[in-house]
Protein backbone atom coordinates (compact mmCIF):
# COMPACT_ATOMS: atom_id res chain seq x y z
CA UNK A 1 -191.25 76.53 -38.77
CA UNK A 2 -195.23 76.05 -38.18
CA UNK A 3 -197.00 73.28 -38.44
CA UNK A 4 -199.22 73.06 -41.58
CA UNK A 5 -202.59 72.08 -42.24
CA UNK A 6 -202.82 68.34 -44.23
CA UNK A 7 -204.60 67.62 -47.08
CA UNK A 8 -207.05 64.60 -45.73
CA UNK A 9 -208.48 62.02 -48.02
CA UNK A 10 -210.05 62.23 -50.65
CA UNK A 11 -209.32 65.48 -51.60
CA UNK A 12 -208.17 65.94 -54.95
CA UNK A 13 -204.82 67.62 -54.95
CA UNK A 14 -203.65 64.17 -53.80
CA UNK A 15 -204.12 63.01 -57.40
CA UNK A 16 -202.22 65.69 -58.69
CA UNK A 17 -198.72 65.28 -60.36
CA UNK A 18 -196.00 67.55 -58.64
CA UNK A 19 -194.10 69.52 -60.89
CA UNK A 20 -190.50 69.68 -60.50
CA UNK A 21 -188.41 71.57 -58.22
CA UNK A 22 -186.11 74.37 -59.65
CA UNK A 23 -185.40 77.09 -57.34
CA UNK A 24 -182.97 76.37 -54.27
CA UNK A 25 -183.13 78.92 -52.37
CA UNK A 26 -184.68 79.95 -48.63
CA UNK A 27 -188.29 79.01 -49.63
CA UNK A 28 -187.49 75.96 -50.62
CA UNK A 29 -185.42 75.46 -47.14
CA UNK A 30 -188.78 76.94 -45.30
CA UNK A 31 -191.00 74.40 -47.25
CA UNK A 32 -188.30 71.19 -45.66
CA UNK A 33 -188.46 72.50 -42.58
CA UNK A 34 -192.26 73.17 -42.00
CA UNK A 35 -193.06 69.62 -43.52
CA UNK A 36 -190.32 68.15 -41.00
CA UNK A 37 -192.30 69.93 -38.09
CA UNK A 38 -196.03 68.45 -39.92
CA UNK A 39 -194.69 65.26 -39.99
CA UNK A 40 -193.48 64.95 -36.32
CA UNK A 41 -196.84 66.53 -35.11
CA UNK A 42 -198.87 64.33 -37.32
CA UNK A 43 -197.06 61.93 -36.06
CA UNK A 44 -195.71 59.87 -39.38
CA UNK A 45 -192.35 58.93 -40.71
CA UNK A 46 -192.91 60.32 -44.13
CA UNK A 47 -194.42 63.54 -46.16
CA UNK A 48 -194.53 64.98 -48.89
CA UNK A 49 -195.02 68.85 -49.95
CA UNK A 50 -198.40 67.59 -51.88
CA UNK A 51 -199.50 66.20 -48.44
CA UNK A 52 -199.81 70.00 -46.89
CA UNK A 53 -201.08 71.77 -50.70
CA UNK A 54 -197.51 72.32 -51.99
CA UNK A 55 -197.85 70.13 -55.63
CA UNK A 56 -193.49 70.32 -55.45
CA UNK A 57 -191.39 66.90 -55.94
CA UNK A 58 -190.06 67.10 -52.04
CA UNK A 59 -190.42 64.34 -49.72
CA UNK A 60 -189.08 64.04 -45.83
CA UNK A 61 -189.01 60.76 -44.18
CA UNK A 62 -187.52 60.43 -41.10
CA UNK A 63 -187.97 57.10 -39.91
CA UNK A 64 -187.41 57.28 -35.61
CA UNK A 65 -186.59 60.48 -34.15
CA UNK A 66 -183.17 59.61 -33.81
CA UNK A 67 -183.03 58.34 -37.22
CA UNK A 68 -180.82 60.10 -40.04
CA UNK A 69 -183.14 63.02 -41.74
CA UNK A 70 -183.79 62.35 -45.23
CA UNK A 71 -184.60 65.58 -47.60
CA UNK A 72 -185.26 63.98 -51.73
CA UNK A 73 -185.88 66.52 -53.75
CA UNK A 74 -187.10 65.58 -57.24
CA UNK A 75 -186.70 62.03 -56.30
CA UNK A 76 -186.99 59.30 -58.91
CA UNK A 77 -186.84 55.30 -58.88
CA UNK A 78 -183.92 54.18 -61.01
CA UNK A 79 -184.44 50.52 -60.66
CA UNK A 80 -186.12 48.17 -58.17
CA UNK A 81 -185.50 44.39 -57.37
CA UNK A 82 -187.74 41.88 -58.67
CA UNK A 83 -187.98 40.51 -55.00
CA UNK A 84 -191.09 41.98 -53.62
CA UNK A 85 -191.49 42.43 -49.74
CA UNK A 86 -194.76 43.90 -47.21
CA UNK A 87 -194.72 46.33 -44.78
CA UNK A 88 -198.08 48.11 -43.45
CA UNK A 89 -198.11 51.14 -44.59
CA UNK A 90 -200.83 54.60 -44.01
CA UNK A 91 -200.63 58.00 -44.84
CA UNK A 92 -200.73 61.28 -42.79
CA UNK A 93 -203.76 62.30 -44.82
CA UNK A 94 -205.77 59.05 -43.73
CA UNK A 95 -204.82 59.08 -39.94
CA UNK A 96 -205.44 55.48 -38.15
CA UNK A 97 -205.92 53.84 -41.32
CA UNK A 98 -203.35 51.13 -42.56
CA UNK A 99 -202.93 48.42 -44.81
CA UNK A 100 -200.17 45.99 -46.19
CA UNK A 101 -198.48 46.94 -48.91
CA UNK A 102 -196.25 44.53 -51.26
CA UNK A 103 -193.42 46.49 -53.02
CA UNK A 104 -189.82 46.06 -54.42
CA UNK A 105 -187.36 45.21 -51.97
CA UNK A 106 -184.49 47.05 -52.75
CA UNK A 107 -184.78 49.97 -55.06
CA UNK A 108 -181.99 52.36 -56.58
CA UNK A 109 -183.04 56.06 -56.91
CA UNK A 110 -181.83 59.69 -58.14
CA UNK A 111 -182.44 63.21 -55.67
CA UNK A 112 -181.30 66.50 -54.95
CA UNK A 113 -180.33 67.74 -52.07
CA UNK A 114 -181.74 71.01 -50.88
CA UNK A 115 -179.10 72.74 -52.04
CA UNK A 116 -179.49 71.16 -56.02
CA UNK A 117 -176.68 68.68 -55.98
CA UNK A 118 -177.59 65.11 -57.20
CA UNK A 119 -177.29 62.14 -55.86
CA UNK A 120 -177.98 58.32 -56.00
CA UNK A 121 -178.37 56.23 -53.39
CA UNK A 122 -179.93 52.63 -52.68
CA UNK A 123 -182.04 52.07 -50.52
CA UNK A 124 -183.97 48.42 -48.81
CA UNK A 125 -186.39 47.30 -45.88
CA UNK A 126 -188.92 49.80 -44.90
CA UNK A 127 -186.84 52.65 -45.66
CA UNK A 128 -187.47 51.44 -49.50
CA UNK A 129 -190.85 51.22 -48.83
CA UNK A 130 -191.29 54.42 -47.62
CA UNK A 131 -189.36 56.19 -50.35
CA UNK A 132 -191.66 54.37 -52.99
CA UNK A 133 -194.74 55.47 -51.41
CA UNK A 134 -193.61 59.07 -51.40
CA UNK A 135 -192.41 59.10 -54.94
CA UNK A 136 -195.91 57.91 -55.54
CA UNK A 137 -197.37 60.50 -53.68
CA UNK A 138 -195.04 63.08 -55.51
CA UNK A 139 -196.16 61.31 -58.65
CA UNK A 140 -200.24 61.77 -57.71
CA UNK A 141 -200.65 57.87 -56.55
CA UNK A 142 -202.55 57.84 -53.19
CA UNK A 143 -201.13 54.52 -51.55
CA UNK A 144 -204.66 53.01 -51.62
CA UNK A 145 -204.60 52.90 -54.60
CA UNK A 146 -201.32 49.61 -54.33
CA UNK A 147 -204.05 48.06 -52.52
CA UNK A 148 -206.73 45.12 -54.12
CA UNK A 149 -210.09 46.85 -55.04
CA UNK A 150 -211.76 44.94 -52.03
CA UNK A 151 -208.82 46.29 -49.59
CA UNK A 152 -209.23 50.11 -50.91
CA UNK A 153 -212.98 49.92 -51.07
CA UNK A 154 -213.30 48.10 -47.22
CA UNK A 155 -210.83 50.94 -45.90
CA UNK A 156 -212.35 53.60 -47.89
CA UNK A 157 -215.80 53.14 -46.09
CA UNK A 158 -214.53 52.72 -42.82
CA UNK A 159 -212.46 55.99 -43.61
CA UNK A 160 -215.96 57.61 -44.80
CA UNK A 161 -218.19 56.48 -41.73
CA UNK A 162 -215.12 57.39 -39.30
CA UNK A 163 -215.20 61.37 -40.86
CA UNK A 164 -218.53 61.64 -41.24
């Protein structure tokens, strides 16, 4: 279970689509448990397989160590509230940097489990936050991208001085 390298902002595989998982098997169960090992060292509460290179619809989001583990793979958004709500969120591939983020409240979603069985579940608070921003990541939306264009641009050149 190493650690793997992240993709860091702006490169371009973060833009990318993810294509759909269909095999279930041990490489699949390798891929979970590396980006569960990336996530803790980087440290976040969320990744996604397009975060280390891996353009695959699998996100992990664990949100305190002691928290429940949550493995979606091929997760999709169902339905969301029309109440909005803001949490700050960041991304593993833009270290230090966050921003609020207004997004449904409580959302309703399809997965599979790493085995292939499907599921729905709902889901509110920050832990709906953080599932939308890693569908959006699995769907090739960097979160800067939910921000205003003086928000993104601001953060983008303080993220472009800082890696200079």
């Amino acid at each position: 279970m190493p650690v793997r390298p992240i993709l860091r902002y702006p490169d371009p595989r973060l833009s990318l689509p993810c294509q759909p998982v269909t095999a279930f098997d041990t490489t699949l169960q390798t891929l979970c448990d590396d980006l569960l090992q990336t996530m803790r060292a980087a440290p976040g509460v969320g990744i996604t397989a397009a975060h280390v290179g891996e353009l695959l619809r699998v996100s992990v989001i664990q949100l305190e160590p002691d928290a429940p583990l949550l493995i979606h793979i091929n997760p999709q958004i169902i339905s969301a509230s029309a109440e909005q709500q803001r949490f700050t969120e960041g991304s593993v591939s833009m270290p230090g940097f966050t921003e609020e983020v207004e997004r449904p409240a409580r959302i309703r979603f399809g997965f599979q489990d790493v085995s292939g069985a499907a599921h729905e579940a709902e889901a509110d608070g920050f832990l709906a936050t953080c599932i939308q921003h890693e569908i959006d990541q699995l769907d090739g939306i960097f979160w800067l991208k939910r921000l205003s264009r003086l928000k993104r641009d601001r953060l983008i050149r303080k993220w472009e001085k800082q890696t200079r």
